[in-house]
Protein backbone atom coordinates (compact mmCIF):
# COMPACT_ATOMS: atom_id res chain seq x y z
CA UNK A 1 0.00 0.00 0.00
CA UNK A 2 1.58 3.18 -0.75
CA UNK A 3 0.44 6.84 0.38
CA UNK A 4 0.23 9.81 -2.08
CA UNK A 5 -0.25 13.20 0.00
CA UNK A 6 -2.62 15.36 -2.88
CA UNK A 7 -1.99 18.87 -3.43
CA UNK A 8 -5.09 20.55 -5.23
CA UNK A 9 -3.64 23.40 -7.11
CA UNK A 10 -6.47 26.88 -8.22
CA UNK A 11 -4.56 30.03 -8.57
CA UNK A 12 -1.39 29.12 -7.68
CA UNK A 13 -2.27 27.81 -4.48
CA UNK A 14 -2.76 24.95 -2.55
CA UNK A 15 -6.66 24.17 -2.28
CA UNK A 16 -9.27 21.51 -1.37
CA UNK A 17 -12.84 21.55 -3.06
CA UNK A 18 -16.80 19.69 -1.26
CA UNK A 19 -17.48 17.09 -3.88
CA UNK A 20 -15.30 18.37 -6.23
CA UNK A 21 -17.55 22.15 -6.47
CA UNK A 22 -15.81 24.66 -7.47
CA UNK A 23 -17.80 27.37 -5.41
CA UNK A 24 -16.67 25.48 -2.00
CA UNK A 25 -12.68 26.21 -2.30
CA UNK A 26 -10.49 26.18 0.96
CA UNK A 27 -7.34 27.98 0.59
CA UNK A 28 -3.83 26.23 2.80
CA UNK A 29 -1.46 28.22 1.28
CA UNK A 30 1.71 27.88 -0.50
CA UNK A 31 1.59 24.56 -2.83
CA UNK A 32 5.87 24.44 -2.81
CA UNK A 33 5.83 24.51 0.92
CA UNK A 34 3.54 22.02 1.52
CA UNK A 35 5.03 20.00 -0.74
CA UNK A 36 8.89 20.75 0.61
CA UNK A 37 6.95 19.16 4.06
CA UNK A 38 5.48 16.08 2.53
CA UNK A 39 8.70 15.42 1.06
CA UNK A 40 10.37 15.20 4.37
CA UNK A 41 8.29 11.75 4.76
CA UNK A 42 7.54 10.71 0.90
CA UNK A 43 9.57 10.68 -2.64
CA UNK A 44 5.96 11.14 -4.38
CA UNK A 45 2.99 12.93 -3.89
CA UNK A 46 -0.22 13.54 -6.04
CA UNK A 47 -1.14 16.77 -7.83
CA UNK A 48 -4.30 18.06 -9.34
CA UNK A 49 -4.89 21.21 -11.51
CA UNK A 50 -8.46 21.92 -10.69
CA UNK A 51 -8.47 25.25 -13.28
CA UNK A 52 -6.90 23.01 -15.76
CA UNK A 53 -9.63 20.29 -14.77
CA UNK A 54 -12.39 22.96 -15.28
CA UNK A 55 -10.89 24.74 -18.11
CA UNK A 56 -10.07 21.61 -20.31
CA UNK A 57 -6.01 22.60 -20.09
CA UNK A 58 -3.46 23.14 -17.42
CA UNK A 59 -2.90 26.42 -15.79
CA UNK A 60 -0.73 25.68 -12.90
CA UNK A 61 2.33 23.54 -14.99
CA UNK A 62 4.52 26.31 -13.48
CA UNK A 63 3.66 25.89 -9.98
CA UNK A 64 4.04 22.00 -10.79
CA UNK A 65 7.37 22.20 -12.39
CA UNK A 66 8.45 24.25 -9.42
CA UNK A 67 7.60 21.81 -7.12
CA UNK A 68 9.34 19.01 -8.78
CA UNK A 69 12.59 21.72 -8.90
CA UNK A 70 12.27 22.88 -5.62
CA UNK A 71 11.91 19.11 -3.55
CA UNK A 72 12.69 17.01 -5.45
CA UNK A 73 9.20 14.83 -5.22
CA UNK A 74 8.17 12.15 -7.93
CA UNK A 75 4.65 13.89 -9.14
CA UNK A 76 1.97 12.48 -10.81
CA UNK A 77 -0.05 15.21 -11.96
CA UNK A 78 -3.74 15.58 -13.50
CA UNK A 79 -6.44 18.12 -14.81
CA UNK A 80 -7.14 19.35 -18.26
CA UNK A 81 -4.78 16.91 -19.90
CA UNK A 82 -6.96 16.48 -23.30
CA UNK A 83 -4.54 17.08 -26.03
CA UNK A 84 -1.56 15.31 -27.01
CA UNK A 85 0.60 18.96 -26.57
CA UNK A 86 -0.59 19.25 -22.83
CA UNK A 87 0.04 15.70 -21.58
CA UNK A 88 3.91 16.09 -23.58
CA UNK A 89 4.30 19.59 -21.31
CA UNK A 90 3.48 17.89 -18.28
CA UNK A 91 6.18 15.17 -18.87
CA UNK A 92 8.71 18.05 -20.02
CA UNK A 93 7.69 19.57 -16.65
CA UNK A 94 9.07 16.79 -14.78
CA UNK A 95 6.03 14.90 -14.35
CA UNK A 96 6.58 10.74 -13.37
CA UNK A 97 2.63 10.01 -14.35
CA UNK A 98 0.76 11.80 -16.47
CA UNK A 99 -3.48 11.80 -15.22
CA UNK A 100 -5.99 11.96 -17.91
CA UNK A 101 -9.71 11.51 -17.35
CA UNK A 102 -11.86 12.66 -19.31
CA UNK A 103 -10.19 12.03 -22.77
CA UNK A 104 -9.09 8.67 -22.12
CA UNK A 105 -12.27 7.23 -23.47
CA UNK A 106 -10.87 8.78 -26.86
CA UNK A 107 -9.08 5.65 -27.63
CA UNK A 108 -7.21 7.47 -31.09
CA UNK A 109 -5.75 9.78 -28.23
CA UNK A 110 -5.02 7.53 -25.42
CA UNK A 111 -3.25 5.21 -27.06
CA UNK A 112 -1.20 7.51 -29.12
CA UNK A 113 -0.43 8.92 -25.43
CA UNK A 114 0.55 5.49 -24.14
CA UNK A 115 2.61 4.40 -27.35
CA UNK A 116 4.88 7.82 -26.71
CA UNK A 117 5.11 8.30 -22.71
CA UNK A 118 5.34 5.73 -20.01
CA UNK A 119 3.23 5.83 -17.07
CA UNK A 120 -0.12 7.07 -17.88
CA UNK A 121 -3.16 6.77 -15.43
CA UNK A 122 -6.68 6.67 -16.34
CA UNK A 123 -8.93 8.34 -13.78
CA UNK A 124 -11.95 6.60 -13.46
CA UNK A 125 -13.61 9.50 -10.83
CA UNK A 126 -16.84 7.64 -10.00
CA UNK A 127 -20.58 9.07 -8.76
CA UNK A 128 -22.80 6.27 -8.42
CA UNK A 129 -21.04 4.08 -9.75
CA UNK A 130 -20.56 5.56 -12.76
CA UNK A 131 -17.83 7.74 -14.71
CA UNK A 132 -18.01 11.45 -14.25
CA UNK A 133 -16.34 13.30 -17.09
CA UNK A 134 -15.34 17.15 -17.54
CA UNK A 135 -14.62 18.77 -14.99
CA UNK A 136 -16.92 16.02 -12.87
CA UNK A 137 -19.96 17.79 -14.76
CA UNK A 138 -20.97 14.84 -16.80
CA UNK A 139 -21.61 11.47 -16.37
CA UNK A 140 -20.73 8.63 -18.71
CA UNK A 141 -20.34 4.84 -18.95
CA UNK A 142 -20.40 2.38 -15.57
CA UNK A 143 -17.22 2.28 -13.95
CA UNK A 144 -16.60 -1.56 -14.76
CA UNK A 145 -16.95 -1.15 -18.09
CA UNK A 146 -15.18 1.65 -18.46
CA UNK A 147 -12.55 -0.55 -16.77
CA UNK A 148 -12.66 -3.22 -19.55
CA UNK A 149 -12.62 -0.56 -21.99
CA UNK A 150 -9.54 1.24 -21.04
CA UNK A 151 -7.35 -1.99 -19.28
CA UNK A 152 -5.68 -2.77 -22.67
CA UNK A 153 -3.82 0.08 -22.67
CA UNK A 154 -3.08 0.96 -19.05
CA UNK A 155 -1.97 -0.64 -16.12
CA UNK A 156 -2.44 2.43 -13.70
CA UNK A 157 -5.54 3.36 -12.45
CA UNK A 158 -7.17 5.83 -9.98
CA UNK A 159 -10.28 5.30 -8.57
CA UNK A 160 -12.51 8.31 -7.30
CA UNK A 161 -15.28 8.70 -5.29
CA UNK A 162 -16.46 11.70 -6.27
CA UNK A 163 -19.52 11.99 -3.68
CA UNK A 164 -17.17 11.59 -0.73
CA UNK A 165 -14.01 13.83 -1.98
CA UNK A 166 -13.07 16.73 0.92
CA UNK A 167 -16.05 15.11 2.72
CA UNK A 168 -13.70 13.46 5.43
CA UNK A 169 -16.76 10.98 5.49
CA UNK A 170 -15.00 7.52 5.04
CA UNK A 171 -14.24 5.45 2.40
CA UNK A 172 -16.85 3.80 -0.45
CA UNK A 173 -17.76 1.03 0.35
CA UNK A 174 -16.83 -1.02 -3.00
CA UNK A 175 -15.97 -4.70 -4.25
CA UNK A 176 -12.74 -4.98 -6.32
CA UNK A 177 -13.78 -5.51 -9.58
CA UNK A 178 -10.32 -4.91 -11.83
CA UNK A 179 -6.93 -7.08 -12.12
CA UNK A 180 -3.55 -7.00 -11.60
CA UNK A 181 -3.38 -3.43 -12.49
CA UNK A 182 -1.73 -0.29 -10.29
CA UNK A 183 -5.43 0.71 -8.59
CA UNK A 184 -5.31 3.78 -6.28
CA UNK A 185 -7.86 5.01 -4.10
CA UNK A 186 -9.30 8.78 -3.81
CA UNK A 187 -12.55 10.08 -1.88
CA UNK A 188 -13.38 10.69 1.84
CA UNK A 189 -10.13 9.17 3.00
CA UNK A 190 -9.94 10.07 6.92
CA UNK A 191 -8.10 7.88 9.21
CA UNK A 192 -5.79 5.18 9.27
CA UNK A 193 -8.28 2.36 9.56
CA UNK A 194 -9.76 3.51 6.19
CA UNK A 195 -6.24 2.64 4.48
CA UNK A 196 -6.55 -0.60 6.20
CA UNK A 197 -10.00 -1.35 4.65
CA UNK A 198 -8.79 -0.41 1.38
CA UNK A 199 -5.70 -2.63 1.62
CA UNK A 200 -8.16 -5.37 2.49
CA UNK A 201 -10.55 -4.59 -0.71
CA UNK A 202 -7.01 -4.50 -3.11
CA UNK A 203 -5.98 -1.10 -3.81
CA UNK A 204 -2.32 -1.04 -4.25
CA UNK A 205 -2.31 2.73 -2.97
CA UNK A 206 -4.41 5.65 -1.68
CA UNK A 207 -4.62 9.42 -1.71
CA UNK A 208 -5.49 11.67 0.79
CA UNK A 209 -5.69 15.35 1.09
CA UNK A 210 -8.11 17.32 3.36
CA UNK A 211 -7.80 14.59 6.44
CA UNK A 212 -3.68 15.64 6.35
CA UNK A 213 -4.71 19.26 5.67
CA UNK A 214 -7.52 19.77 8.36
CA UNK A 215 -4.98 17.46 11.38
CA UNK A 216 -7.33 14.11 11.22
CA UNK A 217 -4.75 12.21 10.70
CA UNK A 218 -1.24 12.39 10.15
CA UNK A 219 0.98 11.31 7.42
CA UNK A 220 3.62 9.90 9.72
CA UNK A 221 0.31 7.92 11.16
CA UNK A 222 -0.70 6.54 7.44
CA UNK A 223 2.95 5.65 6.83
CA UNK A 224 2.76 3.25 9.40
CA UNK A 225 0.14 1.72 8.83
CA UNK A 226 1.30 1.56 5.09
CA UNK A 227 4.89 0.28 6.13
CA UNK A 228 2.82 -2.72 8.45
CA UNK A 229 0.55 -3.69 5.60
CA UNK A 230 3.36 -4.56 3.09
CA UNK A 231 5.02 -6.46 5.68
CA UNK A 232 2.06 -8.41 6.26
């Protein structure tokens, strides 16, 4: 099991959205200094443009690329990566894992995307058990089959639940339903015993952002219980 700290970038600074609405922003500050603390514990954290995600292309690659300069953190970064040019600036950036979402159910794109850059991740952000798409706006297919649709050309997944993101509510409740593939957890994540339940479903890793943010839990805490799970 392995622990991504999230940093949700909107103007330059370090944010965390209800559900994913764009009206109910909290501001923490300074994205590079929160960052420069996570990597006192972690070599990689997770990073979302939310004006890229609403826009349809990145607006904080300069905040991101400072990051990467500035700690020295492995970043896998997402929102508003639907074109070809704005998924290669994120890997000239510095960006490990490129996130796309929405456009990865243009096959053309996605697997021109996977034939040229390693480490892509689908996003499969889920409400109700099915995909939401731009911007979380939309909804589209049902998450499974989405799944099946996309597994042939990825091997790195994220799985959202949308309804419970910056709710500090708990985990969704959900029955593994994919393979041997990278699967990551996102949505509602507040304690330690929620990373054990998720270990026990069969995510290989799990984000969190507003429990760290708001003093739920700590990240020393979630390492720990990380660091006991893969010893079994």
């Amino acid at each position: 099991m392995e622990v991504y700290p999230a940093i949700d970038l909107m103007g330059g600074k370090a944010v965390r959205l209800y559900r994913g609405r764009r009206e109910s922003v909290k501001v923490y500050g300074d994205p590079v200094v929160i960052a420069e603390r996570f990597a006192e514990l972690v070599d990689k954290i997770h990073v979302v443009d939310l004006d890229g995600a609403f826009e349809g292309f990145p607006q904080n690659l300069d905040v991101v690329k400072r990051i990467i300069e500035e700690t020295g953190l492995r970043v896998q970064f997402g929102g508003g990566l639907r074109s070809y040019e704005a998924v290669a600036r994120a890997y000239e950036a510095g960006v490990e894992n490129v996130i796309v979402g929405t456009k990865a159910f243009d096959i053309e794109f996605l697997r021109r995307v996977t034939d040229d850059f390693e480490g892509v991740t689908v996003s499969l952000d889920s409400r109700g058990g099915r995909v939401s798409v731009r911007g979380w706006l939309e909804s589209g297919m049902d998450v499974k089959d989405a799944y099946e649709l996309l597994r042939d050309y990825v091997d790195r997944f994220i799985y959202t639940a949308v309804e419970r993101d910056g709710t500090l509510t708990g985990i969704e409740e959900i029955e593994r339903f994919w393979g041997s593939e990278e699967f990551i957890y996102a949505g509602g994540v507040s304690s330690a015993g929620d990373v054990e339940r998720l270990a026990e479903i069969g995510f290989s890793g799990v984000i969190v952002g507003k429990a760290l943010y708001e003093g739920l839990v700590t990240l020393e805490e979630l390492l720990e219980v990380a660091e006991c799970l893969r010893k079994g």
